[in-house]
N, C-alpha and C. Protein backbone atom coordinates (compact mmCIF):
# COMPACT_ATOMS: atom_id res chain seq x y z
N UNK A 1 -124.24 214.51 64.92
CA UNK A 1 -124.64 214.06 63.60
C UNK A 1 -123.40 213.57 62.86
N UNK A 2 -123.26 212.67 62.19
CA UNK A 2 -122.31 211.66 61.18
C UNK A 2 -123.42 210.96 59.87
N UNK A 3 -121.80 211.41 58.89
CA UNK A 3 -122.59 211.34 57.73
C UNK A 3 -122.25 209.69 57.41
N UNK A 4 -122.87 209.06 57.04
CA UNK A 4 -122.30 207.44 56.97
C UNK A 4 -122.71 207.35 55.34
N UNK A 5 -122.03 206.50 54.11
CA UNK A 5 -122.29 206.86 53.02
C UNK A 5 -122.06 205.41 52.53
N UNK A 6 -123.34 204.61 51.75
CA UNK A 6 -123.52 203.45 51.20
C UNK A 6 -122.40 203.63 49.68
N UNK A 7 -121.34 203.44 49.97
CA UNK A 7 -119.70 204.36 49.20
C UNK A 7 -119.71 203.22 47.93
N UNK A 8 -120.51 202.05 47.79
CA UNK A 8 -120.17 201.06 46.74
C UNK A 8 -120.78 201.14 45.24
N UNK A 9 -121.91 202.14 45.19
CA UNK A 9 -122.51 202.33 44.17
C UNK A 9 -122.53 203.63 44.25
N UNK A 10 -122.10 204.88 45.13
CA UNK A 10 -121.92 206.25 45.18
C UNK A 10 -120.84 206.85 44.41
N UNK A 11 -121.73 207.88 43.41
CA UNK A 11 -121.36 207.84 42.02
C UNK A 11 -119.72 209.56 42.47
N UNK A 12 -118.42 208.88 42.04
CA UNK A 12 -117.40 209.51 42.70
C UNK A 12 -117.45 211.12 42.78
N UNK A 13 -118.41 212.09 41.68
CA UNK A 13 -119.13 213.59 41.95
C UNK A 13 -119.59 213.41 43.21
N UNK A 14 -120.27 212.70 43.56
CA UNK A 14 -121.02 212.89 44.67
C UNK A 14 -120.59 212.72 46.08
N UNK A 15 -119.22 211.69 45.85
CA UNK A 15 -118.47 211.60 47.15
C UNK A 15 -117.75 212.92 46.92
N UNK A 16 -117.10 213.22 45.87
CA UNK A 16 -116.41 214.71 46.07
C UNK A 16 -116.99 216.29 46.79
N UNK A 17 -118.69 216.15 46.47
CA UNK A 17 -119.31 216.67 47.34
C UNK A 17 -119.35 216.70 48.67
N UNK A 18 -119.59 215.40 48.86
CA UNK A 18 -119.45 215.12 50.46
C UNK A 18 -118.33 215.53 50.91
N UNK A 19 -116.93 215.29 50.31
CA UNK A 19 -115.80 215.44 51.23
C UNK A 19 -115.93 216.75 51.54
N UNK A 20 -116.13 217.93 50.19
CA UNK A 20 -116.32 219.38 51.15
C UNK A 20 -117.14 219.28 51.86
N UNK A 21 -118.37 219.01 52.02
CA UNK A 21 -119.29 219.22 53.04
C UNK A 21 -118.97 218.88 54.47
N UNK A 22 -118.06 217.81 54.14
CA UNK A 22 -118.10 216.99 55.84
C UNK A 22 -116.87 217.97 56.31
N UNK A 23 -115.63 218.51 55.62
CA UNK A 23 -114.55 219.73 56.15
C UNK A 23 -115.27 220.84 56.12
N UNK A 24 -116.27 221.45 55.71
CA UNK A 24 -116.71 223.01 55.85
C UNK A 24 -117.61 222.46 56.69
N UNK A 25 -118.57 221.58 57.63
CA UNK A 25 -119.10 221.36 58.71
C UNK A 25 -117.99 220.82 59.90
N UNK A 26 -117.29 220.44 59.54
CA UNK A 26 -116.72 219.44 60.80
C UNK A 26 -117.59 218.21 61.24
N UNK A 27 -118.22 217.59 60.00
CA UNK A 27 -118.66 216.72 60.55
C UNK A 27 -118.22 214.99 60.13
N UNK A 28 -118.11 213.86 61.11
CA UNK A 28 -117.98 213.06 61.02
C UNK A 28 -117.94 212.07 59.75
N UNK A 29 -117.25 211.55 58.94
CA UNK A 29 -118.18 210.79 57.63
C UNK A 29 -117.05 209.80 57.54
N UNK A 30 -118.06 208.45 57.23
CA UNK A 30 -117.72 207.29 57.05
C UNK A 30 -118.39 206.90 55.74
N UNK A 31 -117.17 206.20 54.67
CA UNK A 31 -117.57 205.68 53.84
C UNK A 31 -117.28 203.98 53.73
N UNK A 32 -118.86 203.56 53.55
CA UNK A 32 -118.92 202.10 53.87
C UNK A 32 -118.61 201.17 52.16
N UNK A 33 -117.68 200.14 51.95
CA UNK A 33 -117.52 199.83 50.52
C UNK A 33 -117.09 198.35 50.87
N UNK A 34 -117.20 197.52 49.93
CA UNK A 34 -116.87 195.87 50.16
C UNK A 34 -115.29 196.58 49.29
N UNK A 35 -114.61 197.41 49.24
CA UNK A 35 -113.46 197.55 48.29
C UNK A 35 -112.60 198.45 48.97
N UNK A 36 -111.22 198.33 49.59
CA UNK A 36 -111.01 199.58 49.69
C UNK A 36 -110.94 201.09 48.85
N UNK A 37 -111.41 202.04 49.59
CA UNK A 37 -111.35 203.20 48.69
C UNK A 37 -109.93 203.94 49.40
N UNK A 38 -109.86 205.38 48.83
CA UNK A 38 -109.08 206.17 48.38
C UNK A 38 -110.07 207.20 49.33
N UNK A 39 -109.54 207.87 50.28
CA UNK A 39 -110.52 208.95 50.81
C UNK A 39 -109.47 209.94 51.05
N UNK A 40 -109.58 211.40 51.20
CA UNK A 40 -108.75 212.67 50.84
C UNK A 40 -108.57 212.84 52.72
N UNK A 41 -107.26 212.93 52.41
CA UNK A 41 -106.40 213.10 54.10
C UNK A 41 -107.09 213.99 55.04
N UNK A 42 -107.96 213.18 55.91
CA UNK A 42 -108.71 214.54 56.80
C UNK A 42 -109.02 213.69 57.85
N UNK A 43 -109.49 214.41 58.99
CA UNK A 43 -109.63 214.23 60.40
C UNK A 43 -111.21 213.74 60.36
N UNK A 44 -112.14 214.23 59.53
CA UNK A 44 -112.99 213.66 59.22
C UNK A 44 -114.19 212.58 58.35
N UNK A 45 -112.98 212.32 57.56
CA UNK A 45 -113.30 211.62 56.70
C UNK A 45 -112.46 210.27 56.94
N UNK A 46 -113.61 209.23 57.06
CA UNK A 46 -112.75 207.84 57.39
C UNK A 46 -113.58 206.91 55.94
N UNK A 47 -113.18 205.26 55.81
CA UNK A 47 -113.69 204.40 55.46
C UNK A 47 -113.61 203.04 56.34
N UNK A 48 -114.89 201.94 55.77
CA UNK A 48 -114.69 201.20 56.34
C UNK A 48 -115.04 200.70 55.45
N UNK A 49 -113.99 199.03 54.63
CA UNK A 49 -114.32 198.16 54.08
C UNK A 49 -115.05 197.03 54.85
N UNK A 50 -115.73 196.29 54.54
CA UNK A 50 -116.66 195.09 54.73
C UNK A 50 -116.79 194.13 54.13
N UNK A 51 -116.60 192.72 54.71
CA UNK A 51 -116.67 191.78 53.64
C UNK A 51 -117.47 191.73 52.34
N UNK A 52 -117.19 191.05 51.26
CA UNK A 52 -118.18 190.76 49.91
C UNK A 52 -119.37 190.39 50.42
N UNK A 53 -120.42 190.82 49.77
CA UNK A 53 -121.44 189.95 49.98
C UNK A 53 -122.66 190.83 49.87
N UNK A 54 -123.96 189.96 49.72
CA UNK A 54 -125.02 190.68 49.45
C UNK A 54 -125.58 191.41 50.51
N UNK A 55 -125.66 193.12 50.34
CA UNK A 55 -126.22 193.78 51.65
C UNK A 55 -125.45 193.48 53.02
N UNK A 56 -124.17 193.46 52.52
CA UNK A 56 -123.07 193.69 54.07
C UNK A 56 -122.92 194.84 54.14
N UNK A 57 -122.63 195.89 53.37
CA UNK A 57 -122.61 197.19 53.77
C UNK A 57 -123.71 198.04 54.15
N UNK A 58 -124.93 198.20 53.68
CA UNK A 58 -125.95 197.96 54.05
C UNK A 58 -125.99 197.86 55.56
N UNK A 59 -126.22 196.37 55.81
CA UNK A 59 -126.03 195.84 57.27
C UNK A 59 -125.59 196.20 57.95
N UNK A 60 -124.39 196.83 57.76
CA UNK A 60 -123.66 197.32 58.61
C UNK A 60 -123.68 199.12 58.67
N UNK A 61 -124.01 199.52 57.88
CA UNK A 61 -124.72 200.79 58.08
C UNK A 61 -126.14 200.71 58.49
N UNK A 62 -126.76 199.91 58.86
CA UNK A 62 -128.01 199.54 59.54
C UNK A 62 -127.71 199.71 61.03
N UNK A 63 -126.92 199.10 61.45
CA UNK A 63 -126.39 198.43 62.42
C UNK A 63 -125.83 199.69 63.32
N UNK A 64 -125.11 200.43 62.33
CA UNK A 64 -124.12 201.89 63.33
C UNK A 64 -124.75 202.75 63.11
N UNK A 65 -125.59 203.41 62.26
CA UNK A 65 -126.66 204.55 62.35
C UNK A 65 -127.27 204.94 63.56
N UNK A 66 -127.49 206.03 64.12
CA UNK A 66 -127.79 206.33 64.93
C UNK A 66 -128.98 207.61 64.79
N UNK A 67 -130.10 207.92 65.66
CA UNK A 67 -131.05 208.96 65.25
C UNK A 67 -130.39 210.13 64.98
N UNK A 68 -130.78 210.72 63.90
CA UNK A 68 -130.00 211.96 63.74
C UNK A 68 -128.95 212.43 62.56
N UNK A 69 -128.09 211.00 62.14
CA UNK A 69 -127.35 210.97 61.01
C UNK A 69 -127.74 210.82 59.90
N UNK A 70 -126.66 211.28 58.93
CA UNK A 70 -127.34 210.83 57.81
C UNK A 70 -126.89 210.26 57.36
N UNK A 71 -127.57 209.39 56.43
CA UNK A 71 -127.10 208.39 55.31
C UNK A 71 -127.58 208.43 53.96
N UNK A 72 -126.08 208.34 52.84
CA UNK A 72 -126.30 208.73 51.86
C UNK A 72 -126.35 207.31 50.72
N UNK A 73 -127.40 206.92 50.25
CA UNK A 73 -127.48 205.60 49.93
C UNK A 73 -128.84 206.00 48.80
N UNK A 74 -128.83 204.74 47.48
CA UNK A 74 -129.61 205.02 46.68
C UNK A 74 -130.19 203.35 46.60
N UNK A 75 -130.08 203.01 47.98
CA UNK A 75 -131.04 201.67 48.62
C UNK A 75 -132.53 202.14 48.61
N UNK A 76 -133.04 201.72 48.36
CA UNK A 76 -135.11 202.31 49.32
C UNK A 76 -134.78 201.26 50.46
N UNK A 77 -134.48 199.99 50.03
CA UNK A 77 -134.45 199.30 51.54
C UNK A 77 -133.80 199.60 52.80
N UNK A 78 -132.10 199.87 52.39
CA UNK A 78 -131.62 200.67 53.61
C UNK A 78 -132.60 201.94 53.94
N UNK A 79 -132.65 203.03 53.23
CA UNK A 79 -132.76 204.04 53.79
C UNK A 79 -134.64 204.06 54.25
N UNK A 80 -135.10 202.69 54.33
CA UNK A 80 -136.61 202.42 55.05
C UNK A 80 -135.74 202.06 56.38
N UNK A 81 -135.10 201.46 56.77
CA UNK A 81 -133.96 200.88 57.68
C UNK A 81 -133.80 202.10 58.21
N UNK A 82 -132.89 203.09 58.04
CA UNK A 82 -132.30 204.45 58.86
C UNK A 82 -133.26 206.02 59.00
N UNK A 83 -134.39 205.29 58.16
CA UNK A 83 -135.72 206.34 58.63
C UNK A 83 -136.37 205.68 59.87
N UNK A 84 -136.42 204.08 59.97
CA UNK A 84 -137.33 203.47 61.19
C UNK A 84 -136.23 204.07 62.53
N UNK A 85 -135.02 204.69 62.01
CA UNK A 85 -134.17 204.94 63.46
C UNK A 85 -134.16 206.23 63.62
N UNK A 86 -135.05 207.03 62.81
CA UNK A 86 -135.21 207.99 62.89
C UNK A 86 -133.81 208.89 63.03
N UNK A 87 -133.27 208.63 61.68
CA UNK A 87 -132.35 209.31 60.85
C UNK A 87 -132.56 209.66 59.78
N UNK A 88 -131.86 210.25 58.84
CA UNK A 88 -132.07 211.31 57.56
C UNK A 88 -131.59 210.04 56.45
N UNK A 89 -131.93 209.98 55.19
CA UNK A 89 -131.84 209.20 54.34
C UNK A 89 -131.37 210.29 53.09
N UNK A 90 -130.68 210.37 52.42
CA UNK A 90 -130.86 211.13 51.25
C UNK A 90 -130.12 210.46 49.67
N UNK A 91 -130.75 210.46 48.79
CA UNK A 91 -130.23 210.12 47.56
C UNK A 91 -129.41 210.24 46.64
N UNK A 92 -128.48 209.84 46.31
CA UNK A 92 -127.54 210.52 45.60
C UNK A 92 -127.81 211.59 44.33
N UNK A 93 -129.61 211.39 43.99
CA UNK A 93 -129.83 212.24 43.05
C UNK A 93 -130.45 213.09 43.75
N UNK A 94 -129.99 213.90 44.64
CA UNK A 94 -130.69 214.69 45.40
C UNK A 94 -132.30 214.45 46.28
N UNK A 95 -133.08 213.22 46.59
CA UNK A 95 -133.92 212.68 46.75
C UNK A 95 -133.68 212.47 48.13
N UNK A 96 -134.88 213.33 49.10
CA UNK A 96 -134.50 213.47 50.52
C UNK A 96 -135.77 212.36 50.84
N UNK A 97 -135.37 211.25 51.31
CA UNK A 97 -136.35 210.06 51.66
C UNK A 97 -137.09 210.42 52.76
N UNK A 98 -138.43 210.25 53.08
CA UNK A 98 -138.88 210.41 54.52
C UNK A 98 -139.96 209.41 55.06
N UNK A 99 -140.33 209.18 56.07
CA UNK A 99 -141.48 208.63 56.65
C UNK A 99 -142.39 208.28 55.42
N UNK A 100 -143.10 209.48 55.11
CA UNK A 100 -144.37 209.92 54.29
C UNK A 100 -143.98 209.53 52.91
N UNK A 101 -142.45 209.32 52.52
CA UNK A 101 -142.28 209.10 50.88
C UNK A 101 -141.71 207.36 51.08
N UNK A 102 -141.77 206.58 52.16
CA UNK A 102 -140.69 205.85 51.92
C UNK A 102 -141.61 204.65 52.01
N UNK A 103 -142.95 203.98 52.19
CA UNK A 103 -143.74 203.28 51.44
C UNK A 103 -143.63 203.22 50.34
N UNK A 104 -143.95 204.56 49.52
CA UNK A 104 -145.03 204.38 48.42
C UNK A 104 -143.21 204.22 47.74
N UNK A 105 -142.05 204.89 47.60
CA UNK A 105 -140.71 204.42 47.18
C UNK A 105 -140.38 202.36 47.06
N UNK A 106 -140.52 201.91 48.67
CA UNK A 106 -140.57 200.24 48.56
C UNK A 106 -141.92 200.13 47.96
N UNK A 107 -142.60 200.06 47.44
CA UNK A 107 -143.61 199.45 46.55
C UNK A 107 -143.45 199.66 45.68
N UNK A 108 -142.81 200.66 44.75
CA UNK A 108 -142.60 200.76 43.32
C UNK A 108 -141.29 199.92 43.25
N UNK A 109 -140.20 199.73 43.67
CA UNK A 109 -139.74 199.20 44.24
C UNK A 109 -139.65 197.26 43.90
N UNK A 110 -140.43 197.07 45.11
CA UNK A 110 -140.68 196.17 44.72
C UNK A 110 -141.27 195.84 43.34
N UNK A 111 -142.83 196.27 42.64
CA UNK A 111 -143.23 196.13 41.62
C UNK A 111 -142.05 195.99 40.65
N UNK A 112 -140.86 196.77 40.36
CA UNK A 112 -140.35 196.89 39.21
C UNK A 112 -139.50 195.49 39.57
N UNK A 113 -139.32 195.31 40.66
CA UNK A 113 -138.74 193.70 40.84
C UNK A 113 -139.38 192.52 40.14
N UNK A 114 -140.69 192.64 40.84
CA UNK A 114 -141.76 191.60 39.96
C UNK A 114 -141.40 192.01 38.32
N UNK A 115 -141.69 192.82 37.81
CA UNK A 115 -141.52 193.07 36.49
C UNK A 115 -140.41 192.30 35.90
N UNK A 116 -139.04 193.04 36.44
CA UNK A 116 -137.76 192.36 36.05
C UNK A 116 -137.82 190.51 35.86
N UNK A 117 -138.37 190.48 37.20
CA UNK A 117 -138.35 188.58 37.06
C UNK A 117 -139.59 187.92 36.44
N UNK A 118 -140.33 188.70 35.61
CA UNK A 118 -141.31 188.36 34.69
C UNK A 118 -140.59 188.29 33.64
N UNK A 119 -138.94 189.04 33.35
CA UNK A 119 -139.01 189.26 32.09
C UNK A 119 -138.92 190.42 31.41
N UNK A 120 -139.72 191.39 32.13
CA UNK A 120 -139.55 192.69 31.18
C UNK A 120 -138.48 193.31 31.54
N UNK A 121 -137.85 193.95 30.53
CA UNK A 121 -136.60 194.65 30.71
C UNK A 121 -137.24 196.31 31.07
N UNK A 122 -136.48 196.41 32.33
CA UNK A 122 -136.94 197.86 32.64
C UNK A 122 -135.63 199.03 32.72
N UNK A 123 -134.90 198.54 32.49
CA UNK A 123 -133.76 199.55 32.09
C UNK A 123 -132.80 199.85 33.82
N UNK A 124 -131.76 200.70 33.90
CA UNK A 124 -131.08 201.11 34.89
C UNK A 124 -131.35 202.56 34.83
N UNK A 125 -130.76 203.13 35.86
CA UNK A 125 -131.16 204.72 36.37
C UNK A 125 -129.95 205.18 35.13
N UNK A 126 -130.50 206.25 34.40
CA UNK A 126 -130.10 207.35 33.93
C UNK A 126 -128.69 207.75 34.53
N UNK A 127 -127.66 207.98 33.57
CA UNK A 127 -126.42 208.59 33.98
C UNK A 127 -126.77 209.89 34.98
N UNK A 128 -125.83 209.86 36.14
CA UNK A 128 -125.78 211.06 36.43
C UNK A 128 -125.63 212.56 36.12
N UNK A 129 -126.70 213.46 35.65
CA UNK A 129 -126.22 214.51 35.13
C UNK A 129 -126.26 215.60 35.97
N UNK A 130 -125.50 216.63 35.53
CA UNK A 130 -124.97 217.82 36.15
C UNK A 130 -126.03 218.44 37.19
N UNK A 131 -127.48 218.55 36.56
CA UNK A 131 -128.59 219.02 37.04
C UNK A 131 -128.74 217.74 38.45
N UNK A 132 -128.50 216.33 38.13
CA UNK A 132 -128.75 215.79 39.72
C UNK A 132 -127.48 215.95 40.74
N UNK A 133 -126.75 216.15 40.02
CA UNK A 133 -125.15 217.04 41.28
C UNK A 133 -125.58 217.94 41.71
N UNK A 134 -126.26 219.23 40.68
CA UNK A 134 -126.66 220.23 41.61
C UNK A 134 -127.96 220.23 42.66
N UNK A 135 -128.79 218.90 42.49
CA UNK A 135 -129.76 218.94 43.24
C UNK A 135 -129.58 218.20 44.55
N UNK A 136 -128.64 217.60 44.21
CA UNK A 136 -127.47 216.76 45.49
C UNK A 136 -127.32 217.74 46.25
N UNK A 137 -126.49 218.51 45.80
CA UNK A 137 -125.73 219.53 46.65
C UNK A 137 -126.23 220.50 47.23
N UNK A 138 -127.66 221.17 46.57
CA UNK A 138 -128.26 221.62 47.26
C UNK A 138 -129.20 221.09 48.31
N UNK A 139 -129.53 219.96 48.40
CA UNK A 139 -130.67 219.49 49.22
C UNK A 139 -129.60 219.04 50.35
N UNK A 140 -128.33 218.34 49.95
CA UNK A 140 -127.47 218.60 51.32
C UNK A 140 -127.32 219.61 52.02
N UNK A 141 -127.09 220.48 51.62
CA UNK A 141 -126.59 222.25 52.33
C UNK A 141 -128.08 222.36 52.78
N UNK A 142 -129.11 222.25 52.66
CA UNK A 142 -130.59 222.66 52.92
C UNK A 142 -130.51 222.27 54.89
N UNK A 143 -130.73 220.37 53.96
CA UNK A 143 -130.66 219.48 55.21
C UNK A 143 -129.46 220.22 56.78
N UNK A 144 -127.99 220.12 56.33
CA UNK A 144 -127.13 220.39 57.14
C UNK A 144 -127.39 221.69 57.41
N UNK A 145 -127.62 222.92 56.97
CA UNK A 145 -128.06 224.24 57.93
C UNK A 145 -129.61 223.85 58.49
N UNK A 146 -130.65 223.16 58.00
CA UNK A 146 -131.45 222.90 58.51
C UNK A 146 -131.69 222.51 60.03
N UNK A 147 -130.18 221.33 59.64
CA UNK A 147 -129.88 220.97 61.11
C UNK A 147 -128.95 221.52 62.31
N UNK A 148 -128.33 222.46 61.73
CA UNK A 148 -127.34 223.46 62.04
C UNK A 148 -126.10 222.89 62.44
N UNK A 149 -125.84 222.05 61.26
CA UNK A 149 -124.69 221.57 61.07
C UNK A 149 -123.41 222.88 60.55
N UNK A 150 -124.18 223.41 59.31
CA UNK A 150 -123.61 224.33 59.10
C UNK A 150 -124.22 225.86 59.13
């Protein structure tokens, strides 16, 4: 299992999470960004920048996912992408994507698209607050002993 992490809109609490998680598991993690980042000196923690562009990182976390990993992304489109490979999807607001949730997710989805290009202003996601760090962090630790990562 490798944690692969859509790193360009992943809000920096939440990568700080990850970095303990991926050293108190020993597990693999790649953070994917069109920018280079800054990642904390470890054997398991890498990055990979990717050209600019629309849904290159994405793509390319499409592309290297493998059944089993997870990916931490607040896409519905990617993470419909790394559920069809039958891998773990999870949200940065603690939101564990699955089979059974990840329709009815791309259809609202979409709808609020239609909306937007009608015109109506539908606002952006809510600042991150403390209560979705802690629901992050717990639904990770769930997932990873679940899987007996840790």
């Amino acid at each position: 299992m490798r944690i692969l992490v859509d790193a360009d809109a992943c809000p920096g609490a939440i990568k700080d999470i990850l970095y303990r998680a991926a050293e108190r598991a020993k597990l693999a993690m790649t953070l994917f960004a069109n920018k280079p980042l800054r990642t904390p000196p470890s054997p398991y923690i890498g990055s990979l920048q990717v050209p600019r562009g629309f849904d290159v990182a994405d793509d390319e976390i499409a592309r290297r996912v493998e059944s089993g990993d997870l990916v931490i992304t607040a896409d519905i489109a990617l993470a419909a992408r790394v559920i069809k490979k039958a891998a773990y999807a999870l949200d940065p607001r603690g939101e564990l994507y699955s089979a059974d949730t990840i329709g009815e997710r791309l259809n609202m989805r979409d709808f609020m698209d239609t909306l937007r290009a009608s015109g109506v202003a539908t606002g952006g996601p809510a600042p991150l607050a403390a209560s979705d760090r802690q629901r992050f962090a717990n639904q990770l630790d769930a997932l990873l002993s679940r899987l007996g990562a840790i």
